[in-house]
PDB file of N, CA and C in Angstrom:
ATOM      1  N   UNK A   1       0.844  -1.162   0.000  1.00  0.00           N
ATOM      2  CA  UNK A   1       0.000   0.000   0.000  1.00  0.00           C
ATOM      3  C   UNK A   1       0.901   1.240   0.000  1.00  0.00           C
ATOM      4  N   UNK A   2       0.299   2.370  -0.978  1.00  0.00           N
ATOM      5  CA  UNK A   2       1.835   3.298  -0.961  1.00  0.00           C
ATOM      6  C   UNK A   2       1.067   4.097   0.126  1.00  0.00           C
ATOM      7  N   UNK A   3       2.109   5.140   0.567  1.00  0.00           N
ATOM      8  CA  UNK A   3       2.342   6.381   1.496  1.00  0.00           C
ATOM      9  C   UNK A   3       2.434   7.382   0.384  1.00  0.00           C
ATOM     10  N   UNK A   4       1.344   8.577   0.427  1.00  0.00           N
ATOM     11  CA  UNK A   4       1.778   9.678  -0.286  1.00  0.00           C
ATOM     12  C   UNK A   4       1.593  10.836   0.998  1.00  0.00           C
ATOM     13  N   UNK A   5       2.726  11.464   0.338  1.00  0.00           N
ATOM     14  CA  UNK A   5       2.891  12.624   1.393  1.00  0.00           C
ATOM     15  C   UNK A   5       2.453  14.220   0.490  1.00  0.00           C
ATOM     16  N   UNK A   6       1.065  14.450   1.179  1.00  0.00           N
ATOM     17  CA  UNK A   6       0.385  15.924   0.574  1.00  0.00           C
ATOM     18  C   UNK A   6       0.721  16.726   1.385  1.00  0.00           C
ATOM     19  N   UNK A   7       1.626  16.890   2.457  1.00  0.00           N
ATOM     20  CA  UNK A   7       1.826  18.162   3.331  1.00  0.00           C
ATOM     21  C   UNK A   7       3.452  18.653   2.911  1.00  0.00           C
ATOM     22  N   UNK A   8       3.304  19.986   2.034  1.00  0.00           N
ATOM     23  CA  UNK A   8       4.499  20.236   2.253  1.00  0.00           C
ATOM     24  C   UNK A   8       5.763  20.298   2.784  1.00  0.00           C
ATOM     25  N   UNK A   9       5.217  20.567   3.898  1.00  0.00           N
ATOM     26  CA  UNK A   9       6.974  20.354   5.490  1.00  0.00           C
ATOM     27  C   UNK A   9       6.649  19.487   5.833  1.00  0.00           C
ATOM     28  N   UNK A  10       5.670  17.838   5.412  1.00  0.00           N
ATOM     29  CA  UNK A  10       7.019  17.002   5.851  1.00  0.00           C
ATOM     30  C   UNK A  10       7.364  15.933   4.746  1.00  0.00           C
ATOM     31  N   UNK A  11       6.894  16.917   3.427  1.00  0.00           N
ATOM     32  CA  UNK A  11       7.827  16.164   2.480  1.00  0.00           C
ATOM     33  C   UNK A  11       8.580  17.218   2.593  1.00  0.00           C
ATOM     34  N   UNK A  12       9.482  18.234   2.873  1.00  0.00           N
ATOM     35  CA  UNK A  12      10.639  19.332   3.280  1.00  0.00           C
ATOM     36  C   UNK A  12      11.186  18.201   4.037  1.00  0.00           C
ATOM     37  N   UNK A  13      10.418  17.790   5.264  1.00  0.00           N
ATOM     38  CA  UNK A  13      11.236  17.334   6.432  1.00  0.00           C
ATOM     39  C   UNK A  13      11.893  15.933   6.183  1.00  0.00           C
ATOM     40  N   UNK A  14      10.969  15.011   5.174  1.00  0.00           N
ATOM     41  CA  UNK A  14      11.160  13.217   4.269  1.00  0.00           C
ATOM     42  C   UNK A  14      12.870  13.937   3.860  1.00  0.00           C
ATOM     43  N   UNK A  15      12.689  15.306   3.078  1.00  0.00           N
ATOM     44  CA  UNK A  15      14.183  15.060   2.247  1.00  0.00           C
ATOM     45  C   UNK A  15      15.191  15.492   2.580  1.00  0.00           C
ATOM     46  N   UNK A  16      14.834  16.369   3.853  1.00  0.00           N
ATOM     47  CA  UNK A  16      16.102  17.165   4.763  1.00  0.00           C
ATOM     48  C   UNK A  16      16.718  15.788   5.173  1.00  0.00           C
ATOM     49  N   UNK A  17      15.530  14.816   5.829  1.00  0.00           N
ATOM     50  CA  UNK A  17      16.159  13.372   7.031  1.00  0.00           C
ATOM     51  C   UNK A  17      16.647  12.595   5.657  1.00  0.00           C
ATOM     52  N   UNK A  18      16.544  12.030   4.343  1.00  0.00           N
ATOM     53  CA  UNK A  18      17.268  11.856   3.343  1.00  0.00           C
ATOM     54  C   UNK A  18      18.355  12.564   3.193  1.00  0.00           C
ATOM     55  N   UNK A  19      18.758  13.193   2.990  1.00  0.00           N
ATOM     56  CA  UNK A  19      19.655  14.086   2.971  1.00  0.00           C
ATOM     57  C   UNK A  19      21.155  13.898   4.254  1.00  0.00           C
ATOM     58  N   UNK A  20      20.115  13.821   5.119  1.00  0.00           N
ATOM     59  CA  UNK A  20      20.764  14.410   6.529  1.00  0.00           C
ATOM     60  C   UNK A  20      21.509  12.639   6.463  1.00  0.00           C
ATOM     61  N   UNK A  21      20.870  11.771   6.584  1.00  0.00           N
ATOM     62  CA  UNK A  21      20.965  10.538   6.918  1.00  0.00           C
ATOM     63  C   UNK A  21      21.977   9.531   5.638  1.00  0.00           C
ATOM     64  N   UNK A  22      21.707  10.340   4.523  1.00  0.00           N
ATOM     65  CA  UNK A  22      22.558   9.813   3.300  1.00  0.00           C
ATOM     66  C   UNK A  22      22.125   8.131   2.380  1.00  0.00           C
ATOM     67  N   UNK A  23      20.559   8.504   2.943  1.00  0.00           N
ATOM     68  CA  UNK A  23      19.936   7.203   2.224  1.00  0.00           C
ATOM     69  C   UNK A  23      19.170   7.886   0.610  1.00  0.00           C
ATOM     70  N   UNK A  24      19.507   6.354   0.048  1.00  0.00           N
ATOM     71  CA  UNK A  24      18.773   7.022  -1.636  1.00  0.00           C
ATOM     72  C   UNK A  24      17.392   7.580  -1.555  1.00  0.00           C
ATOM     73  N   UNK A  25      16.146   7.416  -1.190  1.00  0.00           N
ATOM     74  CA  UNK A  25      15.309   7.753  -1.521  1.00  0.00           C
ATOM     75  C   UNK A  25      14.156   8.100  -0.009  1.00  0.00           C
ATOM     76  N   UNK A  26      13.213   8.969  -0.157  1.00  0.00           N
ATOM     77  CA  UNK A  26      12.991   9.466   1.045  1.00  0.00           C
ATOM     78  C   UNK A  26      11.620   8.792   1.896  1.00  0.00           C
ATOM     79  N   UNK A  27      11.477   7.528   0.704  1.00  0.00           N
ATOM     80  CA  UNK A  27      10.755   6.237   1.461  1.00  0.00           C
ATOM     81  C   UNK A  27      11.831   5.631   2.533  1.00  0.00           C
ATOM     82  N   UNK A  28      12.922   5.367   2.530  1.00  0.00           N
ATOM     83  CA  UNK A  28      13.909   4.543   3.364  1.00  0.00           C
ATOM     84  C   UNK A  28      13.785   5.774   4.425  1.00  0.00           C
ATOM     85  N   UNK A  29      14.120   6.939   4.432  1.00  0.00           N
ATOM     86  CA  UNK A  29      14.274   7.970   5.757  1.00  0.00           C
ATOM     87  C   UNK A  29      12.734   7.389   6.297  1.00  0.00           C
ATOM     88  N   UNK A  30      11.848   7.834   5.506  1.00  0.00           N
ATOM     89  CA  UNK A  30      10.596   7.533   6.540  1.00  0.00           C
ATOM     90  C   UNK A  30      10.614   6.479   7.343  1.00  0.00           C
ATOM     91  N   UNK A  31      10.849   5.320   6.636  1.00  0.00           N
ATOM     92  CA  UNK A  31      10.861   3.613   6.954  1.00  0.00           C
ATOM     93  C   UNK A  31      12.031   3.826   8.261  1.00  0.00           C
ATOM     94  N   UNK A  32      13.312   4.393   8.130  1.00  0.00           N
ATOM     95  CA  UNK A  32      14.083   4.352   9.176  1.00  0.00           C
ATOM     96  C   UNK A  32      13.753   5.316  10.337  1.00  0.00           C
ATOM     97  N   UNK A  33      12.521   6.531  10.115  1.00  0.00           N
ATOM     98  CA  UNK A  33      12.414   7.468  11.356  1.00  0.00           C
ATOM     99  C   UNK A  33      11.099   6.415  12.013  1.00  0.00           C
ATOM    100  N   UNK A  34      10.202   6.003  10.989  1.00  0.00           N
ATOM    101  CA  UNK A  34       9.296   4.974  11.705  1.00  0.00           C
ATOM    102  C   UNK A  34       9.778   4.054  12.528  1.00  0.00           C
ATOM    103  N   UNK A  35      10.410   3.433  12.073  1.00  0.00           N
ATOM    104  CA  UNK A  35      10.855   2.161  13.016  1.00  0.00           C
ATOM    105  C   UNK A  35      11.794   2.606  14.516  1.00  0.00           C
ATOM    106  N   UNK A  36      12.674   3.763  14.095  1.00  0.00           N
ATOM    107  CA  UNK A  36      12.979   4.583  15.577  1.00  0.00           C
ATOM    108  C   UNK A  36      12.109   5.167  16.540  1.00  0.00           C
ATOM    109  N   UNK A  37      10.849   5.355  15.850  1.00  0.00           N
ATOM    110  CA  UNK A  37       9.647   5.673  16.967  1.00  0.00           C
ATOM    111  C   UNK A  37       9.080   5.001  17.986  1.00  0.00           C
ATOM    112  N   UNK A  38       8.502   3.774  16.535  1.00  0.00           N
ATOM    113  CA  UNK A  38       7.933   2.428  17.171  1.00  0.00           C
ATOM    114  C   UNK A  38       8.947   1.974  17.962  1.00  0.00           C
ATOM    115  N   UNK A  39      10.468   2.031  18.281  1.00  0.00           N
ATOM    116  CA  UNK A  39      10.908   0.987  19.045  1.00  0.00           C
ATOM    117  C   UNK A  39      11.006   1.995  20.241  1.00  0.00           C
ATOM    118  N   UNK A  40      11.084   3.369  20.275  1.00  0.00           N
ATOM    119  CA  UNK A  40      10.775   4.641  21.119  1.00  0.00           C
ATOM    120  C   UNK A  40       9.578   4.217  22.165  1.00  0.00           C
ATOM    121  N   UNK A  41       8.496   3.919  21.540  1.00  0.00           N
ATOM    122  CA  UNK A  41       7.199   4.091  21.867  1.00  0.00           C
ATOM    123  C   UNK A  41       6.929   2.563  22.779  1.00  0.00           C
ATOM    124  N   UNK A  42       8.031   1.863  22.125  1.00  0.00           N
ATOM    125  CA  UNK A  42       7.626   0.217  22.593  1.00  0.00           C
ATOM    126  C   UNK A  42       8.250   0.268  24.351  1.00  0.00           C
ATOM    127  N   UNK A  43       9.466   1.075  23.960  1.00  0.00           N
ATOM    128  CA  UNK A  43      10.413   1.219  25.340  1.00  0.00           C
ATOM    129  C   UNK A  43       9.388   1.183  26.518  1.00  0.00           C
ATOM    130  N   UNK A  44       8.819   3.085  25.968  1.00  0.00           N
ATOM    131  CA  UNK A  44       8.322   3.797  26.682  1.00  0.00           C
ATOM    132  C   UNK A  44       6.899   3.320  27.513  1.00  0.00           C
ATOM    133  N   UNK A  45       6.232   2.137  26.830  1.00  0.00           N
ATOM    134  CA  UNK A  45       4.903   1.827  27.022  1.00  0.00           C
ATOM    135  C   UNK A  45       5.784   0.804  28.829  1.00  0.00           C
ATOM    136  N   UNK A  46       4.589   0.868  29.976  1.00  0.00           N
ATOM    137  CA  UNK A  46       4.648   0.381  31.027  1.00  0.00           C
ATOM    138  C   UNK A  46       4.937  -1.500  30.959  1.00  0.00           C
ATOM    139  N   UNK A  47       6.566  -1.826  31.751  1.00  0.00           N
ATOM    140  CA  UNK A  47       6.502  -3.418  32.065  1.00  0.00           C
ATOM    141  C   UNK A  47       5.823  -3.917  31.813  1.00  0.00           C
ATOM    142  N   UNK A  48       4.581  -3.996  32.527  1.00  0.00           N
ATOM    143  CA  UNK A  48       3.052  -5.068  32.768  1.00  0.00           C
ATOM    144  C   UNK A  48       2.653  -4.856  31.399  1.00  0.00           C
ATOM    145  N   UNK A  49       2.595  -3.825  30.739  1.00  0.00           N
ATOM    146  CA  UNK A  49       1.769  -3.935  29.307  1.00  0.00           C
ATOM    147  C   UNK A  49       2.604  -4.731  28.290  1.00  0.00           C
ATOM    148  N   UNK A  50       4.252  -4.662  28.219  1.00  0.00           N
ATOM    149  CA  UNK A  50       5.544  -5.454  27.504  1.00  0.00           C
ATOM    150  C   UNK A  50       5.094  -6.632  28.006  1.00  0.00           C
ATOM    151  N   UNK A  51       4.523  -6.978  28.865  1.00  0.00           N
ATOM    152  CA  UNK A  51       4.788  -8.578  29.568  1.00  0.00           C
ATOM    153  C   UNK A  51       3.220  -9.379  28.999  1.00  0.00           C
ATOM    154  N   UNK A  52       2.294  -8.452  28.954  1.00  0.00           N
ATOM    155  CA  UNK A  52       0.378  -8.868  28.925  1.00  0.00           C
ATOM    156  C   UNK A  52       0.773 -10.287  27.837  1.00  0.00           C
ATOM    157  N   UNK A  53       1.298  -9.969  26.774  1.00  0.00           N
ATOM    158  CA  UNK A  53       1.358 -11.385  25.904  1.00  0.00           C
ATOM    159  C   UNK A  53       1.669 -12.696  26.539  1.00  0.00           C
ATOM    160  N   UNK A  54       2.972 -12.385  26.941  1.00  0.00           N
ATOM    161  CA  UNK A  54       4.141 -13.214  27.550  1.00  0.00           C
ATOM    162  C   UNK A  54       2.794 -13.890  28.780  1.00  0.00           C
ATOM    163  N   UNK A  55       2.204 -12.921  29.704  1.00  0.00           N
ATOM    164  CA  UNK A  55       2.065 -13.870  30.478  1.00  0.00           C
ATOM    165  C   UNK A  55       0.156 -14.390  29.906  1.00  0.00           C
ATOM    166  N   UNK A  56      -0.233 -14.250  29.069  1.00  0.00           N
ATOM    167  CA  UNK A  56      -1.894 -14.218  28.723  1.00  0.00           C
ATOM    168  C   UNK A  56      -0.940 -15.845  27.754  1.00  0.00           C
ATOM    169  N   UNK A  57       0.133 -15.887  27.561  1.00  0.00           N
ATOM    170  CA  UNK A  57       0.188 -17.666  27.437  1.00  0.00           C
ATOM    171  C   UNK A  57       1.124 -18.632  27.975  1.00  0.00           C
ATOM    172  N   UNK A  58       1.816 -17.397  29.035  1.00  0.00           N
ATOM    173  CA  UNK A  58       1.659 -18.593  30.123  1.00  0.00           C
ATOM    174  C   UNK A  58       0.426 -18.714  31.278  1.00  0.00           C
ATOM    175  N   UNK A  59      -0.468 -18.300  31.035  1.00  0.00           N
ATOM    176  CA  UNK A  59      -1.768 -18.584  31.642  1.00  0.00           C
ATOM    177  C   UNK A  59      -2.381 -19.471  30.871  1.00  0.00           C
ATOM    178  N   UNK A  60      -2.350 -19.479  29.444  1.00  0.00           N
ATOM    179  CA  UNK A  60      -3.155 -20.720  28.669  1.00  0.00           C
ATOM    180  C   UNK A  60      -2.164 -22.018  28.476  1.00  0.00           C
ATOM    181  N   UNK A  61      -1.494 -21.775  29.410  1.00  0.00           N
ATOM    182  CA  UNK A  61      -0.625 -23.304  29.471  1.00  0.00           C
ATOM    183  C   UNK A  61      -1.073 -24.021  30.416  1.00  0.00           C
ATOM    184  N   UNK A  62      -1.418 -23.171  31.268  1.00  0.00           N
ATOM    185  CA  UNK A  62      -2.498 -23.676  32.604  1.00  0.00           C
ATOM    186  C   UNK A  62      -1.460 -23.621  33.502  1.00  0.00           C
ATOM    187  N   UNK A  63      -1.971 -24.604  35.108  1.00  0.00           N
ATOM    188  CA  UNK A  63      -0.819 -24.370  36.172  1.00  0.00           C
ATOM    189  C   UNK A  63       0.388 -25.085  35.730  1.00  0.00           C
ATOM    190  N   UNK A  64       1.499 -24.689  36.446  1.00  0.00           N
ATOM    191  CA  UNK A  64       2.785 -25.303  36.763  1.00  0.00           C
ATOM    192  C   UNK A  64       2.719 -26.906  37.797  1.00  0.00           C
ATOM    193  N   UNK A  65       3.300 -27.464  37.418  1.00  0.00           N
ATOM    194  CA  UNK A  65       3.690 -28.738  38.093  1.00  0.00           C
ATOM    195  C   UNK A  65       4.616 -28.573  39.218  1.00  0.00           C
ATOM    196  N   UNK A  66       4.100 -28.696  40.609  1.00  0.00           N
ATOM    197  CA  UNK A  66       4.870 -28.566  42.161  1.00  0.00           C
ATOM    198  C   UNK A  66       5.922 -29.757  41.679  1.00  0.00           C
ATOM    199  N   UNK A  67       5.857 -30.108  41.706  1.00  0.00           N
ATOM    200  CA  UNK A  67       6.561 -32.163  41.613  1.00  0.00           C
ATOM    201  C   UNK A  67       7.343 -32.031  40.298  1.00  0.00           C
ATOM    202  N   UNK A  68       7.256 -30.967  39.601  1.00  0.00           N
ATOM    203  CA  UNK A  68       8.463 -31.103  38.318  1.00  0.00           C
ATOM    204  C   UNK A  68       9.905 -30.899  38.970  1.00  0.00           C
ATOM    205  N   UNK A  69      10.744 -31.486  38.739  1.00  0.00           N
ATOM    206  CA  UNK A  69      12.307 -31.823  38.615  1.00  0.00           C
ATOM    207  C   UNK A  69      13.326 -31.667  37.499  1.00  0.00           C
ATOM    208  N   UNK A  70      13.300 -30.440  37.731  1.00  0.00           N
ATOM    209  CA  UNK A  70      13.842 -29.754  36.355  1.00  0.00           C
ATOM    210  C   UNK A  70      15.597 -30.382  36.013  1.00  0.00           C
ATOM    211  N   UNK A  71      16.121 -30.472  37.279  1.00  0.00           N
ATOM    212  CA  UNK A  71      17.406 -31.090  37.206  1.00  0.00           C
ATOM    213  C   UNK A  71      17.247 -32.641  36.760  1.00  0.00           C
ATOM    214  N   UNK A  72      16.312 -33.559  36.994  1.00  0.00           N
ATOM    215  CA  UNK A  72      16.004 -34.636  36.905  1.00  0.00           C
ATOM    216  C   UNK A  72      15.946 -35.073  35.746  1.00  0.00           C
ATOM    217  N   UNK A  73      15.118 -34.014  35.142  1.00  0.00           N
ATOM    218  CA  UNK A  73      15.192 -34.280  33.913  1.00  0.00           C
ATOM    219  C   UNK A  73      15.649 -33.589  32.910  1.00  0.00           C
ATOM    220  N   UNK A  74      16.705 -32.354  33.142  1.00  0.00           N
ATOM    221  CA  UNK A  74      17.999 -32.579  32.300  1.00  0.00           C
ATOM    222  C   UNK A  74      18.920 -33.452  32.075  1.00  0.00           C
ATOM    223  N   UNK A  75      18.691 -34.381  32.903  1.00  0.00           N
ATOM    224  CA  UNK A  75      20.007 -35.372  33.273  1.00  0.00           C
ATOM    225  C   UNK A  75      19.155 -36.379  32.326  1.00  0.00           C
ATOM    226  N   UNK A  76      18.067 -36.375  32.625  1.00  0.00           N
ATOM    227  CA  UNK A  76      17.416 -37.776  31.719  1.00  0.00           C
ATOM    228  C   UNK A  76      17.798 -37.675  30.376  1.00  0.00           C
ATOM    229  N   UNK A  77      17.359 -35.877  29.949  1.00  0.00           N
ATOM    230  CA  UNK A  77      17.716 -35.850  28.170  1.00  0.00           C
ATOM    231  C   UNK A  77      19.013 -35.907  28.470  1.00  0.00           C
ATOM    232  N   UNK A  78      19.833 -35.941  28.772  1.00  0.00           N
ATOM    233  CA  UNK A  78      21.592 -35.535  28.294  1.00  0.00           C
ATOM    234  C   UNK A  78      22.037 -36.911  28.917  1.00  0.00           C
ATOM    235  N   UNK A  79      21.301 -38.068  29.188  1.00  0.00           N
ATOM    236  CA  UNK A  79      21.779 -39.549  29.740  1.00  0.00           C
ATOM    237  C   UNK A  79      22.792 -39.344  31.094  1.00  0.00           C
ATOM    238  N   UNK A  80      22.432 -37.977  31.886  1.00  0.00           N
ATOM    239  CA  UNK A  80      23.637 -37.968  32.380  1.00  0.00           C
ATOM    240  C   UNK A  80      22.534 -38.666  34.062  1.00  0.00           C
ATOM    241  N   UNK A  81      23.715 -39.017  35.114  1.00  0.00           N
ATOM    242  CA  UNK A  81      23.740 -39.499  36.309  1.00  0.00           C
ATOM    243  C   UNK A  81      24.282 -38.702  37.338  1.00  0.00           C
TER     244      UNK A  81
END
């Protein structure tokens, strides 16, 4: 899907950051100021909200096993004693 840019200053601003940055064309500046935002924005968003995935499947894994033996059974896969 293309991106057209109808606002004067910030196709000024697409070819200054082309320019400034020394990439060919002023789709790549955009593509490279986007992705510095989003990873800006990802920082910035709160722990618990970075984690909601992470833990919404370890909740659909269900509970943990008290009685698992995690050393027990490294030793089982690696044949070791």
């Amino acid at each position: 899907m293309a991106l057209f840019i109808r606002d004067a200053e910030v196709d000024a601003l697409a070819e200054e950051l082309r320019r400034l940055t020394k990439v060919k064309t002023k789709t790549e500046a955009v593509r490279q100021a986007l992705l510095i935002q989003l990873e800006r924005a990802r920082r910035a968003s709160p722990i618990g909200d970075r984690l909601a995935r992470s833990k919404a499947l370890a909740d659909a894994m269900g509970p943990s096993d008290p009685t698992f033996d995690m050393k027990a059974y490294t030793d089982e896969m690696w044949g070791s004693d």
